[in-house]
C-alpha atoms as a PDB file:
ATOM      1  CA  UNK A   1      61.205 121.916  72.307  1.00  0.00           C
ATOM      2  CA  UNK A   2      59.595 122.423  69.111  1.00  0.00           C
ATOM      3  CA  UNK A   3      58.430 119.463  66.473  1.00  0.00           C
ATOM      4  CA  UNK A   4      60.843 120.875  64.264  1.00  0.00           C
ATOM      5  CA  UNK A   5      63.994 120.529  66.638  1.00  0.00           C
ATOM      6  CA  UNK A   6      62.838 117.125  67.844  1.00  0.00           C
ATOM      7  CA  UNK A   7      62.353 116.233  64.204  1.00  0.00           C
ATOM      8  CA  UNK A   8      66.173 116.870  63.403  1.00  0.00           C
ATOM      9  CA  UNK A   9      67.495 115.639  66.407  1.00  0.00           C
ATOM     10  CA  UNK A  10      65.515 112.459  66.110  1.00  0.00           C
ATOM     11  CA  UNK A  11      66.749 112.407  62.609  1.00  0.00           C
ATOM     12  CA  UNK A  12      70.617 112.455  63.670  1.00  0.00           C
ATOM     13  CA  UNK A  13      69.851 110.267  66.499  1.00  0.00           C
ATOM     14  CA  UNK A  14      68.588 107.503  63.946  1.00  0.00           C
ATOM     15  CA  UNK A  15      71.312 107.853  62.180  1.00  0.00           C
ATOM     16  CA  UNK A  16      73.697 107.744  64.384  1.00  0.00           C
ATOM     17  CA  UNK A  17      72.316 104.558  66.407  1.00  0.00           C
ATOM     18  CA  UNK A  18      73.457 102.384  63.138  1.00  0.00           C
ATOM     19  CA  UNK A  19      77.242 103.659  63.727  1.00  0.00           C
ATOM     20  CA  UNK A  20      79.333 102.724  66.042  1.00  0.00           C
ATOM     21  CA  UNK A  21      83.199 104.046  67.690  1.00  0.00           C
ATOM     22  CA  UNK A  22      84.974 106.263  65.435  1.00  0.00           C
ATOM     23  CA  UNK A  23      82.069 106.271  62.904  1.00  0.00           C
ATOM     24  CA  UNK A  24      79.415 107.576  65.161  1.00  0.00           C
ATOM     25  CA  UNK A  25      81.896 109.891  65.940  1.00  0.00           C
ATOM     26  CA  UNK A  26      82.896 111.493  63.146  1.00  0.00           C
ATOM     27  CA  UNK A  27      79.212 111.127  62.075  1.00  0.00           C
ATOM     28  CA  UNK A  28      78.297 113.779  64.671  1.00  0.00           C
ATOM     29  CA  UNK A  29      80.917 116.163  64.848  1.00  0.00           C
ATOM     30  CA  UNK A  30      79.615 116.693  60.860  1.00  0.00           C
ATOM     31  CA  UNK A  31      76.057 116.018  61.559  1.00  0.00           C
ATOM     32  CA  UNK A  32      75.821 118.400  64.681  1.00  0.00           C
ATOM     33  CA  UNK A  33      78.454 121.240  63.541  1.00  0.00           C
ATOM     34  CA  UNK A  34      78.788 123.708  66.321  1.00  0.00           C
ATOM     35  CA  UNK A  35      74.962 123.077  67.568  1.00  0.00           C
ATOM     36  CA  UNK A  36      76.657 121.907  70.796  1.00  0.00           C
ATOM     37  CA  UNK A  37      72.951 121.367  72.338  1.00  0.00           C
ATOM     38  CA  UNK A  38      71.926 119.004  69.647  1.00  0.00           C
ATOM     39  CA  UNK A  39      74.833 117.143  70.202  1.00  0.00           C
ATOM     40  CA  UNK A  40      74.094 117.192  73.783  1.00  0.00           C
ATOM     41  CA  UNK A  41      70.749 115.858  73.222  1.00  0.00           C
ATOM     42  CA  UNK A  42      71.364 113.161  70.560  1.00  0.00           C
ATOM     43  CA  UNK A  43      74.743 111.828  72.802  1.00  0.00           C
ATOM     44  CA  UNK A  44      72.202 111.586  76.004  1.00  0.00           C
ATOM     45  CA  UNK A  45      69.791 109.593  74.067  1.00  0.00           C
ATOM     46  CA  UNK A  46      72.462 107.435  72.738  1.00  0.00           C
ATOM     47  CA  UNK A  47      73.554 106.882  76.301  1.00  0.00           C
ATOM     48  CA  UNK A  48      70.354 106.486  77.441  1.00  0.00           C
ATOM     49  CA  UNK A  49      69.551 103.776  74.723  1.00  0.00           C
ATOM     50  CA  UNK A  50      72.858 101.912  75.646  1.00  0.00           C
ATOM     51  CA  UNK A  51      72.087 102.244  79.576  1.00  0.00           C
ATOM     52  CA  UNK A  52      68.685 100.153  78.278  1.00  0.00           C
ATOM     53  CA  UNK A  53      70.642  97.751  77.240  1.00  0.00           C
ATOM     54  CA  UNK A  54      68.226  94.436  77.172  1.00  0.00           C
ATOM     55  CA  UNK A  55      65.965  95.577  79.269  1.00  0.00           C
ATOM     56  CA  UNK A  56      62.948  94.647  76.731  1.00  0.00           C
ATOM     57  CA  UNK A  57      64.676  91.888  74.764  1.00  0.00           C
ATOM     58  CA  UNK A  58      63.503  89.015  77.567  1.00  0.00           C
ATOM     59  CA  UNK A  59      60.192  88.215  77.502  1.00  0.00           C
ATOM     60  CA  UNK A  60      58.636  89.354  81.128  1.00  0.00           C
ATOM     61  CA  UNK A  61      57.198  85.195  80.772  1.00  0.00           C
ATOM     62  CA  UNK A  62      60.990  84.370  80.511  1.00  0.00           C
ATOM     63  CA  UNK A  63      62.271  85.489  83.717  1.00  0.00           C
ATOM     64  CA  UNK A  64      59.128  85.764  85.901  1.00  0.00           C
ATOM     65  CA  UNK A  65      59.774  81.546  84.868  1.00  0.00           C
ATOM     66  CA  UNK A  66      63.156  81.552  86.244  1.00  0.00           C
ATOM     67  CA  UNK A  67      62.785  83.425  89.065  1.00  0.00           C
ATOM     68  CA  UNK A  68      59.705  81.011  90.189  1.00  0.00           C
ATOM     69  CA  UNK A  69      62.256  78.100  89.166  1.00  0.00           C
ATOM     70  CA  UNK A  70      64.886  79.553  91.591  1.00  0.00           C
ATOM     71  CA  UNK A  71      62.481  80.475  94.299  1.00  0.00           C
ATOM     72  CA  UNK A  72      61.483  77.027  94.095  1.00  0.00           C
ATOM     73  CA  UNK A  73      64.402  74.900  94.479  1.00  0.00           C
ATOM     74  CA  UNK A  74      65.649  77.626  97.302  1.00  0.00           C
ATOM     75  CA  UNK A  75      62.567  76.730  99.334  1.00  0.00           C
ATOM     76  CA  UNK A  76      63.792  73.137  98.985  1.00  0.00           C
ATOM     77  CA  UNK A  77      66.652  73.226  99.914  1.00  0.00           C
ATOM     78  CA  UNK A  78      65.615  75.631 103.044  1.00  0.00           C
ATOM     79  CA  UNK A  79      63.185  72.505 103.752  1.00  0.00           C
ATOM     80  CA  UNK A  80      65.722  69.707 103.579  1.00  0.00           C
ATOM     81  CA  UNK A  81      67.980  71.844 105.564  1.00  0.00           C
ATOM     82  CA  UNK A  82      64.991  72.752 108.197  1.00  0.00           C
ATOM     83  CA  UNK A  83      64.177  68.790 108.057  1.00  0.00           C
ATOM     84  CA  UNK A  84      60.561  69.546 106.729  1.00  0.00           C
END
């Protein structure tokens, strides 16, 4: 792909990440025309963005914290239960 088609697509793209349902829609049928492959490739970066979801927006500090918080009172309770 050249810089010049990732330049537009990334330019649609952008755009249409702001819009949502019926506006995102309409959005690209008029942004994309009849370039069915740059629809293609801005729709499977949209999905891909939603399929991200909040992967990023917890810091890693956040849940390596609760995981070591669940881990611990597990262990507990497998040591109460073990009589230990």
């Amino acid at each position: 792909m050249d810089a010049k088609r990732w330049k537009q697509i990334k330019e649609v793209y952008d755009r249409a990440l702001d819009l949502s349902g019926d506006d995102r829609e309409g959005f690209l049928a008029e942004a994309c025309g009849d370039d069915d492959d740059l629809r293609r490739e801005v729709e499977s970066l949209l999905a891909a963005h939603e399929d991200a979801g909040s992967f990023l927006q917890t810091p890693a500090v956040e849940v390596a914290a609760t995981r070591c918080f669940v881990l611990s009172h597990l262990a507990n309770a497998i040591r109460y239960n073990a009589g230990l």
